[in-house]
PDB file of N, CA and C in Angstrom:
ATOM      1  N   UNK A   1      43.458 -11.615   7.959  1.00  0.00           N
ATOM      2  CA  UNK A   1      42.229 -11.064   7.405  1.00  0.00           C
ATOM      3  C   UNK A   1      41.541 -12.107   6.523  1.00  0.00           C
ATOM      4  N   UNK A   2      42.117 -12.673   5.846  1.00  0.00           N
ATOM      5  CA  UNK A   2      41.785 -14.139   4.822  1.00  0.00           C
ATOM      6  C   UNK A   2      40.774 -14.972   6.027  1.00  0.00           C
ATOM      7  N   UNK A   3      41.573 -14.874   7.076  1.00  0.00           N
ATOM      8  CA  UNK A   3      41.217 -16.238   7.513  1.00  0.00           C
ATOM      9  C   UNK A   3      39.764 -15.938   8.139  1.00  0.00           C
ATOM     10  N   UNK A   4      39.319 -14.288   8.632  1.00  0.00           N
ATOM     11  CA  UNK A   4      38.336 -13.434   9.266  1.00  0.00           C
ATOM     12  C   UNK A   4      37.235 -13.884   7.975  1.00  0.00           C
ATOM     13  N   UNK A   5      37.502 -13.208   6.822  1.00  0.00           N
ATOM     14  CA  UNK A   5      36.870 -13.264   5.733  1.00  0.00           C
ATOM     15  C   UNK A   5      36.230 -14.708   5.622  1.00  0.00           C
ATOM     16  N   UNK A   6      36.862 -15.991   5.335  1.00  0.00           N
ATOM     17  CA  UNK A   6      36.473 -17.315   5.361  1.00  0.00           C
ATOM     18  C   UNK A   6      35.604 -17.820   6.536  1.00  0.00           C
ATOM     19  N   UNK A   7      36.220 -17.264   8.031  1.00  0.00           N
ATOM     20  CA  UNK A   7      35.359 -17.929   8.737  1.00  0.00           C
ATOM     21  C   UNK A   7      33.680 -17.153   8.978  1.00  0.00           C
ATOM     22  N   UNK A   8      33.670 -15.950   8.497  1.00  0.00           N
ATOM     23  CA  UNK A   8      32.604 -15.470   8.745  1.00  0.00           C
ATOM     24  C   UNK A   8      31.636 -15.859   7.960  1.00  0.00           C
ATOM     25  N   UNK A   9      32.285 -16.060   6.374  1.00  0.00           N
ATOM     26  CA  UNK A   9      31.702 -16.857   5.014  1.00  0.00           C
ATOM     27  C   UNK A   9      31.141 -18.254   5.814  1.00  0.00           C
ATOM     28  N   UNK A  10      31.868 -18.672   6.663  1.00  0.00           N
ATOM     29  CA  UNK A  10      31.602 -20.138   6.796  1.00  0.00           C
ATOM     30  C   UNK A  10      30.193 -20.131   7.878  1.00  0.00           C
ATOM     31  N   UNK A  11      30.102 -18.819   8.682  1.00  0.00           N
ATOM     32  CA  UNK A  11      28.763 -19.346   9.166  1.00  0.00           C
ATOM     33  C   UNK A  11      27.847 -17.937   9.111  1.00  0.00           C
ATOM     34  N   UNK A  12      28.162 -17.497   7.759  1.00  0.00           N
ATOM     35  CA  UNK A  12      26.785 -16.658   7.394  1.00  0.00           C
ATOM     36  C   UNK A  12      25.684 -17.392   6.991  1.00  0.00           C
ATOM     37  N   UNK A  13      24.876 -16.947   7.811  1.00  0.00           N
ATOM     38  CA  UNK A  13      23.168 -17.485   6.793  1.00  0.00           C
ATOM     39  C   UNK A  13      22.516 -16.311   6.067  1.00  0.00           C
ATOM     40  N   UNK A  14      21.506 -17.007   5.078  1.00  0.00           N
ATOM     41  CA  UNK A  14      21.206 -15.928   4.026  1.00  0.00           C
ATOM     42  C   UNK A  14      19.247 -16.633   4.392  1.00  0.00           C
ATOM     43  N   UNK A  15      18.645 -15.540   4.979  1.00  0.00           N
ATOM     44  CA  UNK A  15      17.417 -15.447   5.383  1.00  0.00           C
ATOM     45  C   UNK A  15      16.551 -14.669   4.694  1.00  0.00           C
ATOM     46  N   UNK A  16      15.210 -15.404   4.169  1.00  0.00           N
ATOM     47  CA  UNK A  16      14.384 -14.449   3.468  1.00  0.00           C
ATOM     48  C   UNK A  16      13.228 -14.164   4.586  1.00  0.00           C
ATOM     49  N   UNK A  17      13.057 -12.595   4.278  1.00  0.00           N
ATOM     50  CA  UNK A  17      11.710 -12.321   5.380  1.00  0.00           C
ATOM     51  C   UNK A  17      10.716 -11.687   4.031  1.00  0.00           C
ATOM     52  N   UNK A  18       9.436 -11.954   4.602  1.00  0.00           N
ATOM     53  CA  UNK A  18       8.164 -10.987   4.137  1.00  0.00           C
ATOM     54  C   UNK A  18       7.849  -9.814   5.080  1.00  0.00           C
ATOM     55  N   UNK A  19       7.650  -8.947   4.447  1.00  0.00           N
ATOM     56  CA  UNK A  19       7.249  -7.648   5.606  1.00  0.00           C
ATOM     57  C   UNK A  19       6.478  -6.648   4.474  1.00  0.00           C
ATOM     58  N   UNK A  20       5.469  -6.598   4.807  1.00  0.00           N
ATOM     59  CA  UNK A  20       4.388  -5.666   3.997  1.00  0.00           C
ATOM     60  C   UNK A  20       4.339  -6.059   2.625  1.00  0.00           C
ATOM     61  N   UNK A  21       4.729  -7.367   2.194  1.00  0.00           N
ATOM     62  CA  UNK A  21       4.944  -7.850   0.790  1.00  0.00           C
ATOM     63  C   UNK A  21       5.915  -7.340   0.231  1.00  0.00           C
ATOM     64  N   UNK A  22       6.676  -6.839   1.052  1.00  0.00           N
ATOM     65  CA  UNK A  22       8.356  -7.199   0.528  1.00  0.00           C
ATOM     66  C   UNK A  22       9.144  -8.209   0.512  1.00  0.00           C
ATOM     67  N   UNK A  23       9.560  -8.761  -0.375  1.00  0.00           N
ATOM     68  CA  UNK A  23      10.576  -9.687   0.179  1.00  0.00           C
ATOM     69  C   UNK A  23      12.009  -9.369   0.141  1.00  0.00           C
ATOM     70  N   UNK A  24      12.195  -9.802   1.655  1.00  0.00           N
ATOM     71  CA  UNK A  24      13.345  -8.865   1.710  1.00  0.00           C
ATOM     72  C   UNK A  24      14.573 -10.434   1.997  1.00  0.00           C
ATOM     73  N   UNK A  25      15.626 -10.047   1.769  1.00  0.00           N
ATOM     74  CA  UNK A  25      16.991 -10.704   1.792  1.00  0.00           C
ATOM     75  C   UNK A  25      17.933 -10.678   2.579  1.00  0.00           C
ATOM     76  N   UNK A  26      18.320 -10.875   3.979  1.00  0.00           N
ATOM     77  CA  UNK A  26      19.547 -10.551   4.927  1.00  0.00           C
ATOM     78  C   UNK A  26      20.581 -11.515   4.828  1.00  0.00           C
ATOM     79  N   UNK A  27      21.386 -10.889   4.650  1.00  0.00           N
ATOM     80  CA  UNK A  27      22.884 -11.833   4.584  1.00  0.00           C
ATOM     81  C   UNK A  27      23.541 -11.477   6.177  1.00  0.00           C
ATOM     82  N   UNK A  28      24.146 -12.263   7.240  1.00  0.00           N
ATOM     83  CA  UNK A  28      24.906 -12.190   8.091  1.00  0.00           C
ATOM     84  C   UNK A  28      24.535 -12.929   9.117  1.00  0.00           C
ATOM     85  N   UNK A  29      25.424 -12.711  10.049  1.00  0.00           N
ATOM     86  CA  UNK A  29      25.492 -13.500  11.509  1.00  0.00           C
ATOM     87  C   UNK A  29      23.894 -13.699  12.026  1.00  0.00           C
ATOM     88  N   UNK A  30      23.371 -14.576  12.722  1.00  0.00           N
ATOM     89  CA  UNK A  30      22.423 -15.137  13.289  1.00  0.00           C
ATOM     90  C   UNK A  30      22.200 -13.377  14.008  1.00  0.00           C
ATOM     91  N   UNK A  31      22.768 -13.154  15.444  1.00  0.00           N
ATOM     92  CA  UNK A  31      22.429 -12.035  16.085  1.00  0.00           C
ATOM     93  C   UNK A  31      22.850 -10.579  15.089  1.00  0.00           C
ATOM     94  N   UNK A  32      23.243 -10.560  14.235  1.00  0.00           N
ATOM     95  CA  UNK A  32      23.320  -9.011  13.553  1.00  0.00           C
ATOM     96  C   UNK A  32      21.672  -9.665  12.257  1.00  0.00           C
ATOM     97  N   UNK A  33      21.497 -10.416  12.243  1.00  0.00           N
ATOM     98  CA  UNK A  33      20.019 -10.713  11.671  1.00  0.00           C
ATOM     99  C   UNK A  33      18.792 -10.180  12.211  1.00  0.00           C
ATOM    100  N   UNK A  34      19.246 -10.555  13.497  1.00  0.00           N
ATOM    101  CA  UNK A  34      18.304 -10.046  14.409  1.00  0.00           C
ATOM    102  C   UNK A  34      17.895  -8.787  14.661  1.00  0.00           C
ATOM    103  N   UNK A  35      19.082  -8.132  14.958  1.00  0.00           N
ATOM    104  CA  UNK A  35      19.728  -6.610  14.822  1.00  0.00           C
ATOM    105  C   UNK A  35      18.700  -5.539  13.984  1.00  0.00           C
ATOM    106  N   UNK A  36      18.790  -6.422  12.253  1.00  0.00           N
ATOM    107  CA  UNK A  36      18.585  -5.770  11.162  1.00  0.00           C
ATOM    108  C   UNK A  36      17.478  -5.966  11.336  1.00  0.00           C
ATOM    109  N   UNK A  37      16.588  -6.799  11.585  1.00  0.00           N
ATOM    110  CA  UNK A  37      15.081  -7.067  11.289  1.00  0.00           C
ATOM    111  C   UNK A  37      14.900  -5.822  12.441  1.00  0.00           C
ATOM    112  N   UNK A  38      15.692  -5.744  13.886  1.00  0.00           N
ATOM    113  CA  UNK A  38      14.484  -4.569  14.796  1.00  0.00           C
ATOM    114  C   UNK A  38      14.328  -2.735  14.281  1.00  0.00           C
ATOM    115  N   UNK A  39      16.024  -3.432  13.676  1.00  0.00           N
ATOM    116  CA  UNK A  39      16.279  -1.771  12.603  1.00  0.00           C
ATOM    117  C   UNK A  39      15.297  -1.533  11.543  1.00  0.00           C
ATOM    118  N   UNK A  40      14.989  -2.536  10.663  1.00  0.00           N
ATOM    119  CA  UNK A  40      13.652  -2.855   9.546  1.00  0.00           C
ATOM    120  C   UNK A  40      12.665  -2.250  10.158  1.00  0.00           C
ATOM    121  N   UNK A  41      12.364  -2.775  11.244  1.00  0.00           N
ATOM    122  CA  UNK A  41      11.044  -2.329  12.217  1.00  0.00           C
ATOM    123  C   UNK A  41      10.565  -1.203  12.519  1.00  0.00           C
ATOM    124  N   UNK A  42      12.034  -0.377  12.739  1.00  0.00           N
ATOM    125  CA  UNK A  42      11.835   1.058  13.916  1.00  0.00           C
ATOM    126  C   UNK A  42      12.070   1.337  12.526  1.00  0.00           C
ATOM    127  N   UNK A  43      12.327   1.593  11.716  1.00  0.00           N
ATOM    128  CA  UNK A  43      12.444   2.127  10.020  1.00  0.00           C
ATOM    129  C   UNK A  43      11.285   2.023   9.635  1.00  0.00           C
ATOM    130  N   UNK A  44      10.793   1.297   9.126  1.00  0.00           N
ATOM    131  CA  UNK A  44       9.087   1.150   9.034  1.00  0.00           C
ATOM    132  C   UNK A  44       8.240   1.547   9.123  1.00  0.00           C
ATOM    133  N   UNK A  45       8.297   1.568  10.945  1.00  0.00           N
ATOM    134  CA  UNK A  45       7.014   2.360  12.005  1.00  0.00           C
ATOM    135  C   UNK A  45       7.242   3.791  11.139  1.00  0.00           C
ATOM    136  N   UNK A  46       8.905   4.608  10.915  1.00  0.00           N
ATOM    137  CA  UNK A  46       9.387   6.038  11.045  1.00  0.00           C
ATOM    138  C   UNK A  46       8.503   6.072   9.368  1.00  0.00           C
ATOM    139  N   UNK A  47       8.674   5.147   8.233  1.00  0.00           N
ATOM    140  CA  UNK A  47       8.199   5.494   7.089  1.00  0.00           C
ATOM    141  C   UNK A  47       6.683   5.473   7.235  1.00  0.00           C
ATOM    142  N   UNK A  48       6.370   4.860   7.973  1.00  0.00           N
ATOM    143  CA  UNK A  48       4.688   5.122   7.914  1.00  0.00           C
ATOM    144  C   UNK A  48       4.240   6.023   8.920  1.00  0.00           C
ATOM    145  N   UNK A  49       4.520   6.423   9.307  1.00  0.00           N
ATOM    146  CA  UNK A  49       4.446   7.984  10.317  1.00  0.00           C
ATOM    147  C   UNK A  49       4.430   9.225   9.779  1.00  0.00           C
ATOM    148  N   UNK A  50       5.616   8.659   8.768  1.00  0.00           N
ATOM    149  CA  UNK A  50       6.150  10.265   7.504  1.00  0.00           C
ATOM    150  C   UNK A  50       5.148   9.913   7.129  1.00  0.00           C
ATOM    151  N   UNK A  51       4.512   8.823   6.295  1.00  0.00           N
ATOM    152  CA  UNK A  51       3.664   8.559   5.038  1.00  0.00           C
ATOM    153  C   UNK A  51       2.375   9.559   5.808  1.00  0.00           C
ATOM    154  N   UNK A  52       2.497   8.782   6.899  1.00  0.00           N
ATOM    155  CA  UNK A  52       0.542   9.540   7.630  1.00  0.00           C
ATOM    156  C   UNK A  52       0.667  10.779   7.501  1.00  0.00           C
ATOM    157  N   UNK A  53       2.229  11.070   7.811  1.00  0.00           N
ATOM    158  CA  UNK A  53       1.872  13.106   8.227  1.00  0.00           C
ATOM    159  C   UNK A  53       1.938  13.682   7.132  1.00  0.00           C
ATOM    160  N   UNK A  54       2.376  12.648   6.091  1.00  0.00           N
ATOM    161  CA  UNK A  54       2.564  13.621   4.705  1.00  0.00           C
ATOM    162  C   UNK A  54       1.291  13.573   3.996  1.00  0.00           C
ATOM    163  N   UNK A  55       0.191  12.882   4.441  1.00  0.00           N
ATOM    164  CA  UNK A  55      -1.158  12.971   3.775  1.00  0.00           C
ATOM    165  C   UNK A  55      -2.045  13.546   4.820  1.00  0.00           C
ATOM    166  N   UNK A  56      -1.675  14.162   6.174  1.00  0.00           N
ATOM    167  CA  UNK A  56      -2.378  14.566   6.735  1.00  0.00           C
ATOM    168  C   UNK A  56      -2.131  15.911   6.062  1.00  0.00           C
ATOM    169  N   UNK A  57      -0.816  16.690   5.746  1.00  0.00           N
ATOM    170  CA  UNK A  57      -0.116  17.641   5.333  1.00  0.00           C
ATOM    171  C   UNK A  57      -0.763  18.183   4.238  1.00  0.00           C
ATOM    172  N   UNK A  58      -1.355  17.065   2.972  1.00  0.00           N
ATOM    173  CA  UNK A  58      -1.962  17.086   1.731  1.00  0.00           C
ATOM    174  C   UNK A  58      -3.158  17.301   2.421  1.00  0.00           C
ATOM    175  N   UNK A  59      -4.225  16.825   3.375  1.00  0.00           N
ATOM    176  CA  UNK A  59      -4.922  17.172   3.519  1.00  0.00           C
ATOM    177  C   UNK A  59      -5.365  18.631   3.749  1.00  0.00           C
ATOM    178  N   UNK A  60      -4.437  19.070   5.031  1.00  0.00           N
ATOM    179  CA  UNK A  60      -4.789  20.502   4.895  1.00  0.00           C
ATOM    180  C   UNK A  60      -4.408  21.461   3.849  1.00  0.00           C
ATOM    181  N   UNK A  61      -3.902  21.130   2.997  1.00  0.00           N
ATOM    182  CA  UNK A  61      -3.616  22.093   1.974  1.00  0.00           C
ATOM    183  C   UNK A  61      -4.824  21.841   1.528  1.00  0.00           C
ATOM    184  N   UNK A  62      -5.439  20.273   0.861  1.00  0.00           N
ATOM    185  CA  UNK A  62      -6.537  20.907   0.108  1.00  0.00           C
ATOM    186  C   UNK A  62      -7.574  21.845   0.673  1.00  0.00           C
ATOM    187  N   UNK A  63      -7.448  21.396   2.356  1.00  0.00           N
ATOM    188  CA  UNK A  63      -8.510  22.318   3.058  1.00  0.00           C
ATOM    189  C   UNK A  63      -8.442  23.581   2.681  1.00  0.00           C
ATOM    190  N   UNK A  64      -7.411  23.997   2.909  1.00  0.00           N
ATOM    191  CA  UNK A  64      -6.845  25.592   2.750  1.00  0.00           C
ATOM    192  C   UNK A  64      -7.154  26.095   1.244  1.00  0.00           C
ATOM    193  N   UNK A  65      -7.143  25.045   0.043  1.00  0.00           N
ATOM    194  CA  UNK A  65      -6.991  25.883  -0.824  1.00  0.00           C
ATOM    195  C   UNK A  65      -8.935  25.643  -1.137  1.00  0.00           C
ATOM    196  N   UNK A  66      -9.746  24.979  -0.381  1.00  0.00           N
ATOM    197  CA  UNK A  66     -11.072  24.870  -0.600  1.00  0.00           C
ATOM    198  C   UNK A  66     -11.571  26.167  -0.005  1.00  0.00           C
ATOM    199  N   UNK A  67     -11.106  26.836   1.349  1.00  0.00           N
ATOM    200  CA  UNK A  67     -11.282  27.935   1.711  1.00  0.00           C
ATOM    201  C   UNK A  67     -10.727  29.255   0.908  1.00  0.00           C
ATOM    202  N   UNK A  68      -9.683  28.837   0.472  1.00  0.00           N
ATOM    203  CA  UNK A  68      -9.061  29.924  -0.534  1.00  0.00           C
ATOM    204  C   UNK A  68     -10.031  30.384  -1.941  1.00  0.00           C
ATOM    205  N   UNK A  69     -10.342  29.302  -2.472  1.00  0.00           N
ATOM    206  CA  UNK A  69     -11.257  29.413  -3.483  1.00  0.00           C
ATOM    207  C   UNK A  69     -12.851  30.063  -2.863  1.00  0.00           C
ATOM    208  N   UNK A  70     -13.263  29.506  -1.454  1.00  0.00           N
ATOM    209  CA  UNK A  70     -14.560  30.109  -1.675  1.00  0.00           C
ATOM    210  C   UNK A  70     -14.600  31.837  -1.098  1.00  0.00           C
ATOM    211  N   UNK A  71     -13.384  31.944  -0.644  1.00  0.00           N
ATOM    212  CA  UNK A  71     -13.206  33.455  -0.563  1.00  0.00           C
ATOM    213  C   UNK A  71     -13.119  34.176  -1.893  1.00  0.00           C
ATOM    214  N   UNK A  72     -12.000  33.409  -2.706  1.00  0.00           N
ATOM    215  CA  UNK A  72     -11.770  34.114  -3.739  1.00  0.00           C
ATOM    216  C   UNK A  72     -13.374  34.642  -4.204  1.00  0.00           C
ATOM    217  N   UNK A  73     -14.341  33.141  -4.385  1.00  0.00           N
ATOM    218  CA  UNK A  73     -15.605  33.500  -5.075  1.00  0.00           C
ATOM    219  C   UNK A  73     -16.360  33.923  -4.494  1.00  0.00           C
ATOM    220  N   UNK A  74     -16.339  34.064  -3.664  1.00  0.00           N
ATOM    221  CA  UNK A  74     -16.892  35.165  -2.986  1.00  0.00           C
ATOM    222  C   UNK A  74     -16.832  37.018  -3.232  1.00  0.00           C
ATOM    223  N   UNK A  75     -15.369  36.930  -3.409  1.00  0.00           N
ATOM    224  CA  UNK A  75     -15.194  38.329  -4.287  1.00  0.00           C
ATOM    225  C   UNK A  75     -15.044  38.664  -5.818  1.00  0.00           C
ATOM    226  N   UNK A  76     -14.633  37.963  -5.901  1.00  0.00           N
ATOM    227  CA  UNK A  76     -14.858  37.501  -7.415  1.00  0.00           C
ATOM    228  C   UNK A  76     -15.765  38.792  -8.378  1.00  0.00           C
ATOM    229  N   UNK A  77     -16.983  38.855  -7.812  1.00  0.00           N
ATOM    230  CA  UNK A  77     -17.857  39.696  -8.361  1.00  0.00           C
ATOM    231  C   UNK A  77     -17.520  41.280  -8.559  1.00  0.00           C
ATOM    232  N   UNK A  78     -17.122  41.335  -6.770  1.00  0.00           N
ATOM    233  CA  UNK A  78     -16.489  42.624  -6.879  1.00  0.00           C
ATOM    234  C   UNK A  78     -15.560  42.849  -7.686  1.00  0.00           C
ATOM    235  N   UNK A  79     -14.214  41.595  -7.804  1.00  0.00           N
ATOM    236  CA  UNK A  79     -13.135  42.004  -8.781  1.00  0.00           C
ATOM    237  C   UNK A  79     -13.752  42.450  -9.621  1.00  0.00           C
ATOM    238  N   UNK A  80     -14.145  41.307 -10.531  1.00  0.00           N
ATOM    239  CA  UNK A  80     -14.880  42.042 -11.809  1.00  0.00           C
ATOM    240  C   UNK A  80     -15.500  43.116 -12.433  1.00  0.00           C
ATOM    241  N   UNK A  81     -16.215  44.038 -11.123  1.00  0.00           N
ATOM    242  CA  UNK A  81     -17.022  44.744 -11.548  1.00  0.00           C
ATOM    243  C   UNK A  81     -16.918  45.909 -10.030  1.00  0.00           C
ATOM    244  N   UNK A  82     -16.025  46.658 -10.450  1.00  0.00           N
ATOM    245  CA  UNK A  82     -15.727  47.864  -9.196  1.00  0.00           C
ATOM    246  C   UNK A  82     -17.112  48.368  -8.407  1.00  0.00           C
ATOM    247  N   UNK A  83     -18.066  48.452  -9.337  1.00  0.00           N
ATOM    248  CA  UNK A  83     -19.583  49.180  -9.041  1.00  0.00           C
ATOM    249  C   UNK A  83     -19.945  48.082  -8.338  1.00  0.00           C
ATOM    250  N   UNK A  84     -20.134  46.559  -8.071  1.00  0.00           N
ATOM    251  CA  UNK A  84     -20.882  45.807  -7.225  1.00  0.00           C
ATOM    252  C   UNK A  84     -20.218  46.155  -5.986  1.00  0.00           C
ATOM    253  N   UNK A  85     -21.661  46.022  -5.094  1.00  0.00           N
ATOM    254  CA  UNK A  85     -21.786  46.271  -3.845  1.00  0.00           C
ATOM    255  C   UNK A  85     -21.870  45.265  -2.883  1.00  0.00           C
ATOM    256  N   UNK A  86     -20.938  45.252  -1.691  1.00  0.00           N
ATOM    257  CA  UNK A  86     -21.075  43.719  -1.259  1.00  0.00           C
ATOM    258  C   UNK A  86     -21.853  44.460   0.483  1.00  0.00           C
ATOM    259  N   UNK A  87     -22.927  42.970   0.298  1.00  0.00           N
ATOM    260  CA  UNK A  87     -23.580  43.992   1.425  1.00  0.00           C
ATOM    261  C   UNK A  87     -23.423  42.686   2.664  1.00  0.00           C
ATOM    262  N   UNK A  88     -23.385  43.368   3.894  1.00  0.00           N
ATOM    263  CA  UNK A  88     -23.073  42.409   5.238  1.00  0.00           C
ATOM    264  C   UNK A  88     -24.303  42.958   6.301  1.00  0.00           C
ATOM    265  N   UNK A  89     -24.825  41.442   6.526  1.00  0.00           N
ATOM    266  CA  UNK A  89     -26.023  41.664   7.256  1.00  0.00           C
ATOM    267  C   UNK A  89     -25.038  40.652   8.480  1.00  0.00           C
TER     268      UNK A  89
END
């Protein structure tokens, strides 16, 4: 195991990448480098996918609560005041 440990020490490289202004750090074998950067990748694409759907998500809520409010004020009047009459043409 010593000797596993040393020789792998002996031909790890330590690679810096940029990716979206990260700087990122990989320690290991030439092909598990490789590996990690396509894993980085398909990780990435998956966080900015969440990111989109989670502000598409925010979007419709505000939609919903812009419709929520103009219903509310819409009745509003009536709450207030049992005697107003809401008339529909």
């Amino acid at each position: 195991m010593y000797q596993n440990s040393v020789e792998f020490a002996h031909i790890e490289k330590v690679q810096n990448y940029r990716y979206k202004g990260m700087e990122l750090k990989m320690y290991g074998r030439q092909d598990n480098l490789i590996q990690n950067l396509n894993r980085l990748n398909v990780n990435s694409v998956l966080i900015d996918l969440k990111c989109e759907l989670k502000q598409q998500i925010e979007q419709i809520q505000r939609d919903y609560s812009k419709v929520l409010i103009t219903l509310i004020s819409g009745f509003l009047p009536y709450l207030q005041n049992p005697n107003y009459q809401i008339q529909v043409h």
